[in-house]
N, C-alpha and C. Protein backbone atom coordinates (compact mmCIF):
# COMPACT_ATOMS: atom_id res chain seq x y z
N UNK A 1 13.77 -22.83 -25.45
CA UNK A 1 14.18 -22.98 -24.06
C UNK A 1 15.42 -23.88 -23.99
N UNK A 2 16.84 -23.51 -23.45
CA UNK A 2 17.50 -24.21 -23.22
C UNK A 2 17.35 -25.39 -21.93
N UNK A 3 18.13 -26.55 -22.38
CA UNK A 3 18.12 -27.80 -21.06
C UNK A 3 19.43 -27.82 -20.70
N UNK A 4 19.30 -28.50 -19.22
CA UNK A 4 20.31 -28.80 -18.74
C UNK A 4 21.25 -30.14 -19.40
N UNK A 5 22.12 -29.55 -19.79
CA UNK A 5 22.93 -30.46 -20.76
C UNK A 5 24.29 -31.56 -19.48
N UNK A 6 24.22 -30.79 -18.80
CA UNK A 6 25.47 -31.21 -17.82
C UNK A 6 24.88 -30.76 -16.06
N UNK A 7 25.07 -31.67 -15.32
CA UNK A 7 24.79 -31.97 -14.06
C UNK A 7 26.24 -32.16 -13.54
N UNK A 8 27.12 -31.35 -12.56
CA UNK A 8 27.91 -31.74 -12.05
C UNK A 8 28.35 -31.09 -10.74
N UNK A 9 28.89 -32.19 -10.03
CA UNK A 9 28.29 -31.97 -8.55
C UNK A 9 29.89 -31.60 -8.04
N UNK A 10 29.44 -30.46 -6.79
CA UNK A 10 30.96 -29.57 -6.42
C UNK A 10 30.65 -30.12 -4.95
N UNK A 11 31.71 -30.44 -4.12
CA UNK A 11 32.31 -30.44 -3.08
C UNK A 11 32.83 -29.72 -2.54
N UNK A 12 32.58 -29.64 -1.23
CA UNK A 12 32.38 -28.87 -0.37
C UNK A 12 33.62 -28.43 0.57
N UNK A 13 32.78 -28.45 1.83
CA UNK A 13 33.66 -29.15 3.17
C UNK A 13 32.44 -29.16 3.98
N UNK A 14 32.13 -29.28 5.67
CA UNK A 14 31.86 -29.54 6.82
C UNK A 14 30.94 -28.41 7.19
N UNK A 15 29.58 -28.13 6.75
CA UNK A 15 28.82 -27.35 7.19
C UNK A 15 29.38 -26.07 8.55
N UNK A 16 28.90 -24.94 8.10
CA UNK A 16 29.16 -23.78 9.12
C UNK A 16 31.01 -23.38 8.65
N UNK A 17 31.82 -23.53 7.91
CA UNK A 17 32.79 -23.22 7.23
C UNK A 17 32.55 -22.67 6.53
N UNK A 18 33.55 -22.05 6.01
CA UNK A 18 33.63 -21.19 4.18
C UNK A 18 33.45 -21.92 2.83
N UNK A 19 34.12 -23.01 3.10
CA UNK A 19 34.28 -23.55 1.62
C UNK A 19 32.22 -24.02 1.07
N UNK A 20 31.63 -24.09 2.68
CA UNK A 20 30.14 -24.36 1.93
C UNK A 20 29.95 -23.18 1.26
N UNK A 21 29.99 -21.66 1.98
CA UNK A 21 28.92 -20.68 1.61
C UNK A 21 29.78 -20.59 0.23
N UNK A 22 30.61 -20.27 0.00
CA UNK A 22 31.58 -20.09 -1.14
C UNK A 22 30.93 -20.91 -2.38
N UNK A 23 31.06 -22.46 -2.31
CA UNK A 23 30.62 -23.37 -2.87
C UNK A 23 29.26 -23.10 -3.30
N UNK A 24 28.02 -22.39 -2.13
CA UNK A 24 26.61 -22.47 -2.79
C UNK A 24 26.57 -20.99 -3.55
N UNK A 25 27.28 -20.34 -3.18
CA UNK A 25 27.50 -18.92 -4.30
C UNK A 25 28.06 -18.89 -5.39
N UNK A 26 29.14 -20.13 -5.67
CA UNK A 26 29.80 -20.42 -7.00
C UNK A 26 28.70 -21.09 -7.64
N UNK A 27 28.17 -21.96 -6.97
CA UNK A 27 26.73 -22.84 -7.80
C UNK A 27 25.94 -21.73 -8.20
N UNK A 28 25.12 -21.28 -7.50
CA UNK A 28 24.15 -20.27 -7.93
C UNK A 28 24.59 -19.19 -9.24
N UNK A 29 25.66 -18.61 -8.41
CA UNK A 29 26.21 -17.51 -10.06
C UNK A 29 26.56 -18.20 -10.78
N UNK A 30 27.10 -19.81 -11.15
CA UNK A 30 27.27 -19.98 -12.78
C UNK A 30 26.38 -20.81 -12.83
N UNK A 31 25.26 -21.23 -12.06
CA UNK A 31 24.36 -21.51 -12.68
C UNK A 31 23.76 -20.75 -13.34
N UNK A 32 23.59 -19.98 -12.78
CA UNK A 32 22.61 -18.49 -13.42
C UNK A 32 23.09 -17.71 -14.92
N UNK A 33 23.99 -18.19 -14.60
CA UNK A 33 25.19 -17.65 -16.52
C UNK A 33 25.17 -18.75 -17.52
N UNK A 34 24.66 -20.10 -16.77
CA UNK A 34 25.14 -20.81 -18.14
C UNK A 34 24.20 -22.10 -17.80
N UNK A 35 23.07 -22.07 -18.62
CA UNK A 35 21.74 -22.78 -18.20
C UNK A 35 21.84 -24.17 -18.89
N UNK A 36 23.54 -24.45 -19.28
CA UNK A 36 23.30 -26.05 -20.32
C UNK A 36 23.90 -26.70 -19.10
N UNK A 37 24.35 -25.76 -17.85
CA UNK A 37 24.98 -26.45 -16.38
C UNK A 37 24.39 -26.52 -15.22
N UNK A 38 24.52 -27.26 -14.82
CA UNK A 38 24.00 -27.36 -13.23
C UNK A 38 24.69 -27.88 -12.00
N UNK A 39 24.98 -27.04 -11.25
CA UNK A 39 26.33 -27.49 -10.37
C UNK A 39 25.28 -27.48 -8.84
N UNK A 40 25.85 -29.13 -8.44
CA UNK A 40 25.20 -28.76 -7.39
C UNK A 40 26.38 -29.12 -6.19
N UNK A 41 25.98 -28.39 -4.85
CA UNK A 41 27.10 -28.59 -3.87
C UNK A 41 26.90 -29.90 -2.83
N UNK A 42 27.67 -30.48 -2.47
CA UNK A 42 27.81 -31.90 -1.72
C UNK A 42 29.14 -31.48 -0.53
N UNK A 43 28.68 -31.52 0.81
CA UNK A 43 29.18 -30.99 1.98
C UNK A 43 30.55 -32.52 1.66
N UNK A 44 31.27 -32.29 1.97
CA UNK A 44 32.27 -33.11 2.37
C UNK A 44 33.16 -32.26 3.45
N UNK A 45 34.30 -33.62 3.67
CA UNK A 45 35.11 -33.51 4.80
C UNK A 45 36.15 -32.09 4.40
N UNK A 46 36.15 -31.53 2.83
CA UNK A 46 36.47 -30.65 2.81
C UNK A 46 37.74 -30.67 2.29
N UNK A 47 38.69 -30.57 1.72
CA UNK A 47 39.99 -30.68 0.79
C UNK A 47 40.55 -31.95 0.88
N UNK A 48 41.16 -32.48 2.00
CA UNK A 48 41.34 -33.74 2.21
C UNK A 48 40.49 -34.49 1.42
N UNK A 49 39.32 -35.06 1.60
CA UNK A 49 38.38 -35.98 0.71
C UNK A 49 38.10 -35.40 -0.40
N UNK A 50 37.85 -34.19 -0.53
CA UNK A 50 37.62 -33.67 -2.09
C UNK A 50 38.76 -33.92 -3.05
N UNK A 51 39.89 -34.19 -2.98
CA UNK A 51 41.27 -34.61 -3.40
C UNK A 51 40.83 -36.07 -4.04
N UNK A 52 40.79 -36.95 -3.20
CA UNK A 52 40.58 -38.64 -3.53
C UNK A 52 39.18 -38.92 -3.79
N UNK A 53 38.12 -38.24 -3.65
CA UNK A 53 37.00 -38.31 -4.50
C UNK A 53 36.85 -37.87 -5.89
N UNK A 54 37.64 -36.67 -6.17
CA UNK A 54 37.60 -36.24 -7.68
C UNK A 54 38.83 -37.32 -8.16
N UNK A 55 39.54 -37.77 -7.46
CA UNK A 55 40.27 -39.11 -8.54
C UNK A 55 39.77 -40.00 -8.28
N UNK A 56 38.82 -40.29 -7.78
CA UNK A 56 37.52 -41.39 -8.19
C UNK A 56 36.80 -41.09 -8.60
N UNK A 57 36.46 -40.19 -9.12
CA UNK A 57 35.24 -39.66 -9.94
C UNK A 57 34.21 -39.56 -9.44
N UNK A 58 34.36 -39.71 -8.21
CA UNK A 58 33.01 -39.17 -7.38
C UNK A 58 32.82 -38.23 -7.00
N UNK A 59 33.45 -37.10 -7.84
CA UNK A 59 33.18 -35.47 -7.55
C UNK A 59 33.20 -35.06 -9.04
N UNK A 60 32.64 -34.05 -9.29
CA UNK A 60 32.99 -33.74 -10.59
C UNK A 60 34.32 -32.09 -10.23
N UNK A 61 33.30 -31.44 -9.46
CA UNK A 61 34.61 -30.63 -8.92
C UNK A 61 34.78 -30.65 -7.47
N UNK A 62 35.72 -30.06 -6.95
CA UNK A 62 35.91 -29.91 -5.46
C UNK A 62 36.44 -28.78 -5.04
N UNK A 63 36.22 -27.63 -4.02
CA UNK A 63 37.59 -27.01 -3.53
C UNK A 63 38.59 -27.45 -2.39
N UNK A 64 39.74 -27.03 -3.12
CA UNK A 64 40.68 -27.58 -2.12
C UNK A 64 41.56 -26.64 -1.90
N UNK A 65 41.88 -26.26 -0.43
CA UNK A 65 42.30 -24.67 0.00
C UNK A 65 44.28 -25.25 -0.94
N UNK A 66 44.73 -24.14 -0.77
CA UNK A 66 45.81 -23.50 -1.44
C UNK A 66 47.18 -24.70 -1.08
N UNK A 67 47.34 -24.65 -0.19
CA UNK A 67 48.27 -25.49 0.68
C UNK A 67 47.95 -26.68 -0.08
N UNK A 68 47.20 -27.85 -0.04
CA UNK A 68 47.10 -29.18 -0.32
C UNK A 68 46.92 -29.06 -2.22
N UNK A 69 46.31 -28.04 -2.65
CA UNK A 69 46.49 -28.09 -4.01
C UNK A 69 47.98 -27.88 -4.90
N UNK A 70 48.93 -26.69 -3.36
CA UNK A 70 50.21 -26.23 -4.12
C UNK A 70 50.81 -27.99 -3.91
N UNK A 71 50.90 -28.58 -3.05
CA UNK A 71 51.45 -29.91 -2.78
C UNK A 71 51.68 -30.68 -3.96
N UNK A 72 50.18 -30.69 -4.61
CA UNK A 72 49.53 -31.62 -5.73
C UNK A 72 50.08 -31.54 -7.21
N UNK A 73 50.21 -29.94 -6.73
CA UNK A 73 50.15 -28.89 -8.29
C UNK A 73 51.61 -28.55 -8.67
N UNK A 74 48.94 -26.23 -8.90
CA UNK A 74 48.46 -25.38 -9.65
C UNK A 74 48.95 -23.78 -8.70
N UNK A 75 52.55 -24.65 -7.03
CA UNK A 75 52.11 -23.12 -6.71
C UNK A 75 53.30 -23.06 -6.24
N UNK A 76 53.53 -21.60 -5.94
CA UNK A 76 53.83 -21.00 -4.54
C UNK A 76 52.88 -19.77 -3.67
N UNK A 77 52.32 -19.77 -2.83
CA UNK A 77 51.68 -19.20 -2.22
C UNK A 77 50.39 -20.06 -1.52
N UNK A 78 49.11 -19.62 -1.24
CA UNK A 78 47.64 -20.58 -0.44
C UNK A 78 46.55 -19.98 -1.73
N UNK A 79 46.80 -20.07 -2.42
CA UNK A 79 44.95 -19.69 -3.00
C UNK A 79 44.42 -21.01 -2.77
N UNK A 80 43.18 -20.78 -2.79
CA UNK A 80 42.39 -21.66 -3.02
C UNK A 80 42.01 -22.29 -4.13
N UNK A 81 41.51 -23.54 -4.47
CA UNK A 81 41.49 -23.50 -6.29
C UNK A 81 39.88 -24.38 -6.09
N UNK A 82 39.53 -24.66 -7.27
CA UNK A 82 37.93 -25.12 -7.97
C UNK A 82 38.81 -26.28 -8.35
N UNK A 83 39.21 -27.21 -9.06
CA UNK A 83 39.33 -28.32 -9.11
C UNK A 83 38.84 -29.30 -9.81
N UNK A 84 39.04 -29.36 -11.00
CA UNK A 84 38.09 -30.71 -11.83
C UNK A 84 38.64 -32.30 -11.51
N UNK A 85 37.73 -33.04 -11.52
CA UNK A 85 38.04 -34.55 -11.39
C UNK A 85 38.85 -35.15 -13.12
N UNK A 86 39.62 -36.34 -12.98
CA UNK A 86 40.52 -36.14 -14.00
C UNK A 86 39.56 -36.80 -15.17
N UNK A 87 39.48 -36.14 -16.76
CA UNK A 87 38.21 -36.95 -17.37
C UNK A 87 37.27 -35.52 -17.51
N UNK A 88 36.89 -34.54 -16.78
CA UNK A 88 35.74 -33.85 -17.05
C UNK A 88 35.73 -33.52 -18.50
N UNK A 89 35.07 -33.67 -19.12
CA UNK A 89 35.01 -33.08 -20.62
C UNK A 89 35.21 -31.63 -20.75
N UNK A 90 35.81 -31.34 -22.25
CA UNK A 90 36.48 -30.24 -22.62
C UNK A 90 35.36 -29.44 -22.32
N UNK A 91 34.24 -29.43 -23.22
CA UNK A 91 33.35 -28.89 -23.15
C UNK A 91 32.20 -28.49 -21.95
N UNK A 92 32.45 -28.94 -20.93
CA UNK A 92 32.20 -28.77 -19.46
C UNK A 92 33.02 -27.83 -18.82
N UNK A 93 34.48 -27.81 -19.29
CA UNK A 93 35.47 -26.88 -18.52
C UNK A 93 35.07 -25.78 -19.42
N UNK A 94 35.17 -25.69 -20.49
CA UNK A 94 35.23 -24.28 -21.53
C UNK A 94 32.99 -23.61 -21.10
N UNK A 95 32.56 -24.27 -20.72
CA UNK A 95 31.47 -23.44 -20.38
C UNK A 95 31.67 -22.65 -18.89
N UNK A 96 32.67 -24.14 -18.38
CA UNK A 96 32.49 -23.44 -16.45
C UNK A 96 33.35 -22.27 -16.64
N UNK A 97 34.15 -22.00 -17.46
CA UNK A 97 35.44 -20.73 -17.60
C UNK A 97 34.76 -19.70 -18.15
N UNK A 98 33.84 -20.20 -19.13
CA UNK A 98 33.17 -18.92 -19.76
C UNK A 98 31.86 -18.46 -18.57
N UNK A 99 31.60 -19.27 -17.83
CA UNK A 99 30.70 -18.89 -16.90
C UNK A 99 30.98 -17.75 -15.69
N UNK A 100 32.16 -18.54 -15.48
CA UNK A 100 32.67 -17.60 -14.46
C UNK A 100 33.14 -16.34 -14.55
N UNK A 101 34.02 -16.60 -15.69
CA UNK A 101 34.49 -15.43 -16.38
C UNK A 101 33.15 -14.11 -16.73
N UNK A 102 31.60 -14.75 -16.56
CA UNK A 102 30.81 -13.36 -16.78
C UNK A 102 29.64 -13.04 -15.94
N UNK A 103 30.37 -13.83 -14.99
CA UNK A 103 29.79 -14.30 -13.47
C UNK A 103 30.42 -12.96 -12.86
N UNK A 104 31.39 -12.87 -12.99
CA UNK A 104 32.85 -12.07 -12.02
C UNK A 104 32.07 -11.10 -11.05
N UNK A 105 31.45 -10.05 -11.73
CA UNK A 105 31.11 -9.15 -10.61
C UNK A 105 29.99 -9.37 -9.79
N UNK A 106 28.66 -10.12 -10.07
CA UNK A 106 27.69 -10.48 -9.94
C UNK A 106 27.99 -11.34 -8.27
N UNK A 107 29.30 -12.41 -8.46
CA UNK A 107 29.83 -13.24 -7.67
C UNK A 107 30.94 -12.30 -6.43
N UNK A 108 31.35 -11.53 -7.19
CA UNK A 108 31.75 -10.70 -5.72
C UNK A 108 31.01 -9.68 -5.16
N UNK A 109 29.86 -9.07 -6.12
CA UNK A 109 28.95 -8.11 -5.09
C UNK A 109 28.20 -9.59 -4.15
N UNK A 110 28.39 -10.39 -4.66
CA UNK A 110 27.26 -11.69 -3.53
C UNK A 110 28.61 -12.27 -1.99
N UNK A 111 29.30 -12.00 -2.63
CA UNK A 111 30.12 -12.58 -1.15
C UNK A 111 32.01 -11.86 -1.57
N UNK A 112 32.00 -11.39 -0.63
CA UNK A 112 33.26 -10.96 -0.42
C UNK A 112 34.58 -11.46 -0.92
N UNK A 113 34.82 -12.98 -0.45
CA UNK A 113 36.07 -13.69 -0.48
C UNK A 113 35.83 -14.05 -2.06
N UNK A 114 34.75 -13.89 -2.79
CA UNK A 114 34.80 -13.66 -4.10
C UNK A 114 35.33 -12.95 -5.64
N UNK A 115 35.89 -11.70 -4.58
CA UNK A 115 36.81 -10.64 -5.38
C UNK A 115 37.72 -11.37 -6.03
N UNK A 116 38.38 -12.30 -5.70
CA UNK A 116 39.57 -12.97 -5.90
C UNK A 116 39.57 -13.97 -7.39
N UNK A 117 37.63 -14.05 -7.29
CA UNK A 117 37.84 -15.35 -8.29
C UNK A 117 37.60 -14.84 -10.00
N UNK A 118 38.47 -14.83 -10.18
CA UNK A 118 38.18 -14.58 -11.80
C UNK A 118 39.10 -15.42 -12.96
N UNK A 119 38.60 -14.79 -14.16
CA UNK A 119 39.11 -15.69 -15.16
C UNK A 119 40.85 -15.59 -14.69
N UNK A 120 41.12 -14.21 -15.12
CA UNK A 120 42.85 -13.67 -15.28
C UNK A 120 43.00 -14.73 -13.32
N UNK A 121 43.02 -14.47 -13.02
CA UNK A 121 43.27 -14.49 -11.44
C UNK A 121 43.46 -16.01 -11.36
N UNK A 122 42.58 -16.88 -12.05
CA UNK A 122 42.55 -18.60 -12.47
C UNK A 122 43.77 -18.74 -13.36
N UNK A 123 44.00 -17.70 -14.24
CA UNK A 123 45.38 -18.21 -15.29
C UNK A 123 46.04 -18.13 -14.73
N UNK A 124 46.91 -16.71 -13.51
CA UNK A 124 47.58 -16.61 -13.11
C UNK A 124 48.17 -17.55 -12.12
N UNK A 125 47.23 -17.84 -11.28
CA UNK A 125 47.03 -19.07 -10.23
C UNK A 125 48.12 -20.81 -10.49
N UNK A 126 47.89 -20.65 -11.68
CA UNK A 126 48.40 -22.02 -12.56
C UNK A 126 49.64 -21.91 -12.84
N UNK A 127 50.59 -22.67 -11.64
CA UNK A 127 52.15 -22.64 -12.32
C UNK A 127 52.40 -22.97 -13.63
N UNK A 128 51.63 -23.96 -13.93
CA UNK A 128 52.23 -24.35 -15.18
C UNK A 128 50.72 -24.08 -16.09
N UNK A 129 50.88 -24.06 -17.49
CA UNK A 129 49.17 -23.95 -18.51
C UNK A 129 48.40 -25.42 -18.76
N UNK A 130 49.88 -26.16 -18.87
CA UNK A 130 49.17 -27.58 -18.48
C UNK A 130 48.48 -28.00 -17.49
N UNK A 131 48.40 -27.41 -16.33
CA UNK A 131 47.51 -27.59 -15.57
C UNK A 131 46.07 -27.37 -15.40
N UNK A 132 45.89 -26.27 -16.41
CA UNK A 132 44.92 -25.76 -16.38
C UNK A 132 43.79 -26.57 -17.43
N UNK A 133 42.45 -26.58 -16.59
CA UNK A 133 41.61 -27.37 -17.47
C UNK A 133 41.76 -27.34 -19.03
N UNK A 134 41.76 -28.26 -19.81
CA UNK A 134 42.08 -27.66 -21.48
C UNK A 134 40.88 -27.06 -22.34
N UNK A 135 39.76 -27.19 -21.81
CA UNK A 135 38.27 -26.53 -22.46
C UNK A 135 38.36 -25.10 -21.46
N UNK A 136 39.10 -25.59 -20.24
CA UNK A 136 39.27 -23.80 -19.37
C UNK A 136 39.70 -23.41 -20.19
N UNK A 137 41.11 -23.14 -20.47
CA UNK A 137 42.35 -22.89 -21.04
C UNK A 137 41.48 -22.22 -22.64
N UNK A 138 40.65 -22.95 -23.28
CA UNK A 138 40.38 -22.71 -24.33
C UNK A 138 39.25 -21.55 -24.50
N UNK A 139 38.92 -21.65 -23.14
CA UNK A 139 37.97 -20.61 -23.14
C UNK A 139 39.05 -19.23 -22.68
N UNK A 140 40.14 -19.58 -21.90
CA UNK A 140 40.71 -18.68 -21.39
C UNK A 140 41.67 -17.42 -22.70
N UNK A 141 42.06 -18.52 -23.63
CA UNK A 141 42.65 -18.18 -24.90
C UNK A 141 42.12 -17.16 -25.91
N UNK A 142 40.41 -17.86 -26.18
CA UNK A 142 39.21 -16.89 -26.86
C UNK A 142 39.32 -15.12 -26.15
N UNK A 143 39.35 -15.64 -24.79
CA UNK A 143 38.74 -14.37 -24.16
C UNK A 143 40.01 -13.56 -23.91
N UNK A 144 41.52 -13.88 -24.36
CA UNK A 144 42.76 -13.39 -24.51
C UNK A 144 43.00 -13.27 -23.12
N UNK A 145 42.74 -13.99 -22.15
CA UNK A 145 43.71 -14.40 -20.77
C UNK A 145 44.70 -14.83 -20.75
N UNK A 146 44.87 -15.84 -21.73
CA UNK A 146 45.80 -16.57 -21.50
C UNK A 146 46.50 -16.53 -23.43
N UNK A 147 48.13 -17.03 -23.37
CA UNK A 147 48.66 -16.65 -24.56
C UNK A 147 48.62 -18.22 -25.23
């Protein structure tokens, strides 16, 4: 029987919004893919605070809509992005990438605005590769997403 090896908690935004239902459907499908993780969701004020909580480390991830991340970043255009706090271990990012990555369809037959989220779609997203988580990235490399 595998254990939960990693507990890490995703941020939200403001109950009755998107970024919750989004958030408890990203928890659920990679929980369900990758049982050494456990992501749980924490309502916040929603990009604004999810920003300065994951650089306090009081988030492990956050979403933060497109606009305030291109500011930061991972642009030109609004996607939305997932977000690690700075510090998450390699090996935390390279499971959440491989998670998602076999999550993909499972996560958009469950919610719509989900089509969007995938491995390729996360590389592409990333102006630069340095940006991109480096255990992501490494998972992204294996699975030939990324060069």
């Amino acid at each position: 029987m595998n254990e939960v090896v990693f507990s890490l908690i995703l941020g939200t935004a403001t109950p009755g919004g998107g970024f919750p239902v989004y958030g408890d459907a990203y928890a659920a499908m990679l929980n369900a893919q990758e049982p050494k993780v456990r992501i749980e969701t924490r309502n916040t004020k929603g990009s604004t605070e999810n920003v300065p909580l994951l650089e306090a480390g009081k988030l492990d991830l956050g979403l933060v809509a497109g606009e305030l991340a291109s500011a930061a970043l991972a642009s030109v255009g609004s996607w939305s992005f997932v977000l690690a706090r700075p510090g998450l271990p390699d090996e935390q990012g390279y499971l959440l990438a491989g998670a998602l990555h076999r999550s993909e369809s499972a996560f958009a037959a469950r919610l719509e605005q989900a089509r969007e989220s995938t491995a390729a779609n996360t590389v592409a997203a990333a102006p630069r590769r340095d940006l991109v988580h480096p255990g992501a990235l490494k998972y992204f490399r294996e699975a030939g997403l990324a060069p």
